[in-house]
Every structure is written in structure tokens, then in C-alpha cells.
N, C-alpha and C. Protein backbone atom coordinates (compact mmCIF):
# COMPACT_ATOMS: atom_id res chain seq x y z
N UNK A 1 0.85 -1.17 0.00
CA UNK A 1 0.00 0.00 0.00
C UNK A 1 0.90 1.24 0.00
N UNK A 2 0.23 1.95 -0.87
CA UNK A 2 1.42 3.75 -1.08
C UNK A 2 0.15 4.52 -0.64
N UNK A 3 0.67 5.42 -0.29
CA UNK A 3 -0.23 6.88 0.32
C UNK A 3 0.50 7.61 -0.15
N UNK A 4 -0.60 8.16 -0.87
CA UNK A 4 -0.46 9.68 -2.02
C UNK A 4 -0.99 10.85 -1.16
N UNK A 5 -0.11 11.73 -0.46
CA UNK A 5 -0.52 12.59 -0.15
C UNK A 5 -0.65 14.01 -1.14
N UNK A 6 -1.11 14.23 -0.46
CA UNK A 6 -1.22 16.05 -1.22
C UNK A 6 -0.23 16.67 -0.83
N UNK A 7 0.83 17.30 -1.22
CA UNK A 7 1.72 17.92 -0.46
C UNK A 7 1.39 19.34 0.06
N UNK A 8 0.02 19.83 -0.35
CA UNK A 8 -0.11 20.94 0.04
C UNK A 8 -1.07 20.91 1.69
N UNK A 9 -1.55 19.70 1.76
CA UNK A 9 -2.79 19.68 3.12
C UNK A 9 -1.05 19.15 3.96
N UNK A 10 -2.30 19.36 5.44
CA UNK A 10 -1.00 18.95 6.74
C UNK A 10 -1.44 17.20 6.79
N UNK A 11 -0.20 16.78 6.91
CA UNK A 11 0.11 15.34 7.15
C UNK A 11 -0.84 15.05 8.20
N UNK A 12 -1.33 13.63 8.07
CA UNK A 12 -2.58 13.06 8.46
C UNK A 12 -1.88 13.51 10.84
N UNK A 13 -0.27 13.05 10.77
CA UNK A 13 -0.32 12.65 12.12
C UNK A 13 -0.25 14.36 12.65
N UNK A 14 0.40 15.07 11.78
CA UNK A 14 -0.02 16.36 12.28
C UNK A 14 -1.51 17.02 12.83
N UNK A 15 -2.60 17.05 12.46
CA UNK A 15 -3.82 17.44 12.32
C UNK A 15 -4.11 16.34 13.88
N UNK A 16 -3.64 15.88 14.89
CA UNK A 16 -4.18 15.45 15.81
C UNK A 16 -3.37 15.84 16.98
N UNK A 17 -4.32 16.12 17.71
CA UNK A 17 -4.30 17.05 19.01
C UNK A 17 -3.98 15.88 20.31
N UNK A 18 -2.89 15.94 20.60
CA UNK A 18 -2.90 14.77 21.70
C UNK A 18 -2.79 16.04 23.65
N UNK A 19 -3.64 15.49 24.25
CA UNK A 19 -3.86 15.64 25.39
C UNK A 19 -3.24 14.74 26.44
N UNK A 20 -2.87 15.01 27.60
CA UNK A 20 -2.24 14.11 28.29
C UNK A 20 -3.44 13.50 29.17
N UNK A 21 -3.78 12.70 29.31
CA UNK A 21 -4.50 12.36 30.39
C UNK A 21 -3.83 11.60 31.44
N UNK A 22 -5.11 12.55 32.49
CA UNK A 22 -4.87 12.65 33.99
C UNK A 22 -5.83 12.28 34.88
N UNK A 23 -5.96 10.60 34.88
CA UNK A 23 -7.24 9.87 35.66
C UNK A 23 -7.34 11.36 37.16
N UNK A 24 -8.35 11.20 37.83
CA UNK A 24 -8.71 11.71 38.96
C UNK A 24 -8.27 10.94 40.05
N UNK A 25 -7.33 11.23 40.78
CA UNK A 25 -6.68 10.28 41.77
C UNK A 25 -7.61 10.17 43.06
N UNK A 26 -7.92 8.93 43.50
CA UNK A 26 -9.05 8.60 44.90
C UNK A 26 -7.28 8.20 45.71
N UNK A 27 -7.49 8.63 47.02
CA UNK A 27 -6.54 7.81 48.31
C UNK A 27 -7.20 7.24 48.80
N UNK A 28 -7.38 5.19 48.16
CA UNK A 28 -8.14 4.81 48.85
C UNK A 28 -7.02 3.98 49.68
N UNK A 29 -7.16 3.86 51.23
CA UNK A 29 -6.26 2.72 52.14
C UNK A 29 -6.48 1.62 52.09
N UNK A 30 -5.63 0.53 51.25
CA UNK A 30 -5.92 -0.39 51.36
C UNK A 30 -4.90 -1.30 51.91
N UNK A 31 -4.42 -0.92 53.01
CA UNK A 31 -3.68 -2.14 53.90
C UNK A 31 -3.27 -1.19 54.96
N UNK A 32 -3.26 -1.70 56.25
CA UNK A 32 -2.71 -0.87 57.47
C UNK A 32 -2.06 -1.82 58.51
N UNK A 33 -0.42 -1.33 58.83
CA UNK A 33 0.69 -2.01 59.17
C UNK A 33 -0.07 -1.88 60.43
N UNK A 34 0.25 -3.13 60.99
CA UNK A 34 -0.13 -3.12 62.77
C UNK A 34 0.75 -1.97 63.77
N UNK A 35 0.23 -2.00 64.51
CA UNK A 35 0.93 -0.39 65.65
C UNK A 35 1.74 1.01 65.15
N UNK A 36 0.84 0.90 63.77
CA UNK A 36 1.32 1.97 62.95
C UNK A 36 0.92 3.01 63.46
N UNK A 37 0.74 4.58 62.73
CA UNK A 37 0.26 5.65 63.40
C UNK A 37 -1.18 5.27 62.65
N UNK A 38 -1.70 5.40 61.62
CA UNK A 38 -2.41 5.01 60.50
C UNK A 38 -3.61 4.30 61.89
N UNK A 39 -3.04 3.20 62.17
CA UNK A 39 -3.60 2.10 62.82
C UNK A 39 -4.14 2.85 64.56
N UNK A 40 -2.88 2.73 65.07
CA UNK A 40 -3.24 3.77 66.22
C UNK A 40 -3.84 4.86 66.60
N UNK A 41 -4.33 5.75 65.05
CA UNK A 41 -4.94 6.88 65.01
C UNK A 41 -6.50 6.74 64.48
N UNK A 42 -6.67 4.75 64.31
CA UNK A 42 -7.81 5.14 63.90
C UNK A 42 -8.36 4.89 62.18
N UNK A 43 -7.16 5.18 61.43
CA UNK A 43 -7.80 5.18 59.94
C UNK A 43 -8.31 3.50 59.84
N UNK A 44 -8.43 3.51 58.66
CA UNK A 44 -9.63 2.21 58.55
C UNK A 44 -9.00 1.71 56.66
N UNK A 45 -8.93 0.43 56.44
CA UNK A 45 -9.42 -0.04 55.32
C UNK A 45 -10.07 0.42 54.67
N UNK A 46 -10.36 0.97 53.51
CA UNK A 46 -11.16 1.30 52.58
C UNK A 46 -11.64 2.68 52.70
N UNK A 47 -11.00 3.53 53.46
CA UNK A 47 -11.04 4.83 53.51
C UNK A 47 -10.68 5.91 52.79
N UNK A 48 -11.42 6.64 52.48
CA UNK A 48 -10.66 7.57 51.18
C UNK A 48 -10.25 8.82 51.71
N UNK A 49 -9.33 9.42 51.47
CA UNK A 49 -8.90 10.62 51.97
C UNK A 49 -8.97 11.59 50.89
N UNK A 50 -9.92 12.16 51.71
CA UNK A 50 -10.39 13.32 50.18
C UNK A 50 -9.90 15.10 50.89
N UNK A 51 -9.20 14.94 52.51
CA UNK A 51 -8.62 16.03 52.71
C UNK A 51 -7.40 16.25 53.72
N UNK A 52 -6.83 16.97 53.78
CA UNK A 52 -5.91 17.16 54.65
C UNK A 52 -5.61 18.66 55.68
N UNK A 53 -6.20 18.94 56.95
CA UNK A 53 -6.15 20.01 57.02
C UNK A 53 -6.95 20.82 56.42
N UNK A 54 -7.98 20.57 55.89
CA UNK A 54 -8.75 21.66 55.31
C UNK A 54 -8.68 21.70 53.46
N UNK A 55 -7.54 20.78 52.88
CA UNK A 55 -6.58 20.74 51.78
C UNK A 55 -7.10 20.00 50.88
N UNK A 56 -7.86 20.23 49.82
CA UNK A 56 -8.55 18.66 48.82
C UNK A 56 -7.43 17.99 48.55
N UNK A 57 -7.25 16.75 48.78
CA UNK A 57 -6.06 16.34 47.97
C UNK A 57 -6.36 15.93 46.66
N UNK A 58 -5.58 16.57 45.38
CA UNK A 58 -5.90 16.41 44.64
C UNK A 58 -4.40 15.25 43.56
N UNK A 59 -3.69 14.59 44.21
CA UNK A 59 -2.85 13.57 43.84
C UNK A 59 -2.03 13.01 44.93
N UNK A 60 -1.56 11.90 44.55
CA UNK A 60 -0.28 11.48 45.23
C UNK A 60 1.10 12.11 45.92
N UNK A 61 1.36 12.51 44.80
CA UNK A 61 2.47 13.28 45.47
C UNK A 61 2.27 14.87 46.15
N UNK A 62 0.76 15.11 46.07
CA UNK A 62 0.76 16.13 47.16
C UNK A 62 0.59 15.56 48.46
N UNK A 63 -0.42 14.24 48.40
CA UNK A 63 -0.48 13.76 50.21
C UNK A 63 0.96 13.62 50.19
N UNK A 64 1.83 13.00 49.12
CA UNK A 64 3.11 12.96 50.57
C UNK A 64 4.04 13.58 50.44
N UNK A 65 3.87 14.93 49.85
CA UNK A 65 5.04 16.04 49.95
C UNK A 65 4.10 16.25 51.58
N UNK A 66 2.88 16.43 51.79
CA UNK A 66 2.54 17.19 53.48
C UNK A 66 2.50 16.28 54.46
N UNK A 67 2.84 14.59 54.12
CA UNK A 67 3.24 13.78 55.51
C UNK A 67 4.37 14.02 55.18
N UNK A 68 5.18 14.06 54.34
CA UNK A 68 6.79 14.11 54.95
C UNK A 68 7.48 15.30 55.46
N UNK A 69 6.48 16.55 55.12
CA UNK A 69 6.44 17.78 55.86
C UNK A 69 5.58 17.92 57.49
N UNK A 70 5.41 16.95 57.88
CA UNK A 70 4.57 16.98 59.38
C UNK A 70 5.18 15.88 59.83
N UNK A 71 6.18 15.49 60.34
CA UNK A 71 6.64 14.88 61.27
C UNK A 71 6.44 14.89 62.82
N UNK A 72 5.23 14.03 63.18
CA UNK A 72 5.09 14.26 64.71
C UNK A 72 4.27 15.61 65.06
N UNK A 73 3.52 15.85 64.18
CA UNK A 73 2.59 17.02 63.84
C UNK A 73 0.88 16.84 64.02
N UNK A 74 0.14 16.63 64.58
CA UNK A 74 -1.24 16.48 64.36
C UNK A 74 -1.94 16.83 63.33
N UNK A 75 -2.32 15.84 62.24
CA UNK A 75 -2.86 16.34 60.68
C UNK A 75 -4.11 15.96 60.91
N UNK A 76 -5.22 16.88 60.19
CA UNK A 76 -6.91 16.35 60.44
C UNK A 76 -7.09 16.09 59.26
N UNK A 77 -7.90 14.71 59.02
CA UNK A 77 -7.90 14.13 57.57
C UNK A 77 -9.26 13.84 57.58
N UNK A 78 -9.78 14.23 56.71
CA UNK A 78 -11.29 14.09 56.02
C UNK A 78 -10.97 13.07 55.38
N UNK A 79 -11.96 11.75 55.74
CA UNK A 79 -12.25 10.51 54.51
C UNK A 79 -13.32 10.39 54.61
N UNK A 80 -13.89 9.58 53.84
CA UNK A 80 -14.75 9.13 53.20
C UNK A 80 -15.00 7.79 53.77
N UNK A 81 -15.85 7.16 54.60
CA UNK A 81 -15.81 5.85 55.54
C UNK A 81 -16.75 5.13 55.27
N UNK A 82 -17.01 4.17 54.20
CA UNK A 82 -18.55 3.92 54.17
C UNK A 82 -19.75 4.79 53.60
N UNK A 83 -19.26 5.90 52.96
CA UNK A 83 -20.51 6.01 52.21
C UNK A 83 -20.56 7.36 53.74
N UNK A 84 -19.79 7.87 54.59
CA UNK A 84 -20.22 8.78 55.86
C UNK A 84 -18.44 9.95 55.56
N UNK A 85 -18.52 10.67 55.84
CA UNK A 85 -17.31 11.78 55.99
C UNK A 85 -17.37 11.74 57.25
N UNK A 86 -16.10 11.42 57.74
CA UNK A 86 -15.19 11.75 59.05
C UNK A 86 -14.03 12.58 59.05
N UNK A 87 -14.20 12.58 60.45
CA UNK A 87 -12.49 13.72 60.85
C UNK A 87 -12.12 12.56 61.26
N UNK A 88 -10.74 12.39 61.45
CA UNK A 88 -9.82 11.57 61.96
C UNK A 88 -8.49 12.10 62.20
N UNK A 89 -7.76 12.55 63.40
CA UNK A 89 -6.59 13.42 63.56
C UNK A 89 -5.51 12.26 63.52
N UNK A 90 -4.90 12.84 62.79
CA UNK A 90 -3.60 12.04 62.46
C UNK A 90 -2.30 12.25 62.29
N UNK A 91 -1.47 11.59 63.31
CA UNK A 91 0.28 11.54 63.61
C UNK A 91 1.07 11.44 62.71
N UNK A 92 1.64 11.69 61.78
CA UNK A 92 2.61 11.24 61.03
C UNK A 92 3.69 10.75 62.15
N UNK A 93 4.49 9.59 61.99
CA UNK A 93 5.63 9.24 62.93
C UNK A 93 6.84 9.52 62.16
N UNK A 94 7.88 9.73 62.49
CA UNK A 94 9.37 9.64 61.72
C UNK A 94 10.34 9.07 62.89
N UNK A 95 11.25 8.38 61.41
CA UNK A 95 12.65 7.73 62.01
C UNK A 95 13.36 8.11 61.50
N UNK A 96 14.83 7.13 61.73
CA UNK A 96 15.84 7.10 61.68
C UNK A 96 16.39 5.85 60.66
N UNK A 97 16.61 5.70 59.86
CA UNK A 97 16.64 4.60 59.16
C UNK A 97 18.06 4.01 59.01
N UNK A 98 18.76 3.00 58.78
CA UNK A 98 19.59 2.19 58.49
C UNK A 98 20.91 3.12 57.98
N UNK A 99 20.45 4.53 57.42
CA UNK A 99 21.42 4.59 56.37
C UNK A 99 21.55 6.15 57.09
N UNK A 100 20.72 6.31 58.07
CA UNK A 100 20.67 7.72 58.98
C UNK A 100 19.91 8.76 57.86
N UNK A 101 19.18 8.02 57.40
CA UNK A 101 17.87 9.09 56.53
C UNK A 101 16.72 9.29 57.46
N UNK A 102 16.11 10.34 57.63
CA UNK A 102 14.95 10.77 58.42
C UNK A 102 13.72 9.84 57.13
N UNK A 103 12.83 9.22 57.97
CA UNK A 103 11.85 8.52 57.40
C UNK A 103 10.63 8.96 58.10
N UNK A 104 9.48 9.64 57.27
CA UNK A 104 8.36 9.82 57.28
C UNK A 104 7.03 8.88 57.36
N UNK A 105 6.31 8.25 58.27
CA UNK A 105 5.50 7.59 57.69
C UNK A 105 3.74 7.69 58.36
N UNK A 106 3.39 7.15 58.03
CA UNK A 106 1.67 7.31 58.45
C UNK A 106 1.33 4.98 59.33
């Protein structure tokens, strides 16, 4: 097969408009380490965190640019529990890790 273009129209791959898509990110919890803060504070399985502080979260790497910015900080997190919106105040904990890196976690 040959394709005869016109040399005067724009090439077929030109004339298409590509957009990036950007699903809508849900924080849903789906696993919680035993005597975690997560755990100790309360969050739940299947919980969605739709705020932080007052904050929509609107991706991933914003919830955890602001837990690794609250170390040992009291954070109030709006989820989503069943179909009900709760507050739930929540600890971020930090360590000390193996390699003497400060570690952030929930």
C-alpha cells in the first residue's frame, strides 16, 4: 500500500491534538501495618482521603510532599468511611533509618 498525499494539506499525524490524560486520583487505604500511626490513630481499610487540614487532595504526590512535611505534627484528615465523611486526627511518625535518613511515615 502507497499513500499519495497532497503535499499541500498537513500530514494526516499532524492534524491530531494529543492531550495528556490525567485519571482523577481517589486515596483509597488499602492495607494498614499493625501499631502503625495510620492504625493507632484510627484510619480504617477502605477509607478515602479526600482532605488534609482543610486541603482537597488532589494527587499522590501532594499527600506525601505534606506527611513528609509533618513529622510528629497532628494532621486532620477528612475521609470518606462507608458512604459517611469523618475527621480523623492524624500523627505522622518519623525515624531514623539504616542509612541515617529521616523517614516519614503514616
Amino acid at each position: 500500500m502507497c499513500w499519495n498525499l497532497d503535499q499541500h494539506e498537513v500530514p494526516p499525524l499532524r492534524s491530531f491534538v494529543f492531550v495528556q490524560f490525567r485519571p482523577q486520583a481517589t486515596l483509597t487505604i488499602a492495607a494498614i501495618t499493625k501499631i502503625s500511626a495510620a492504625e493507632l490513630d484510627n484510619l480504617q481499610v477502605k477509607d478515602t482521603i479526600i482532605a488534609v487540614n482543610a486541603e482537597t487532595i488532589s494527587d499522590c504526590q501532594q499527600f506525601v510532599n505534606l506527611i513528609t512535611q509533618s513529622a510528629n505534627k497532628s494532621l486532620q484528615f477528612c475521609v470518606n468511611r462507608q458512604d459517611s465523611i469523618n475527621s480523623v486526627t492524624v500523627t505522622p511518625k518519623s525515624r531514623i533509618n539504616d542509612h541515617c535518613i529521616e523517614q516519614v511515615f503514616l
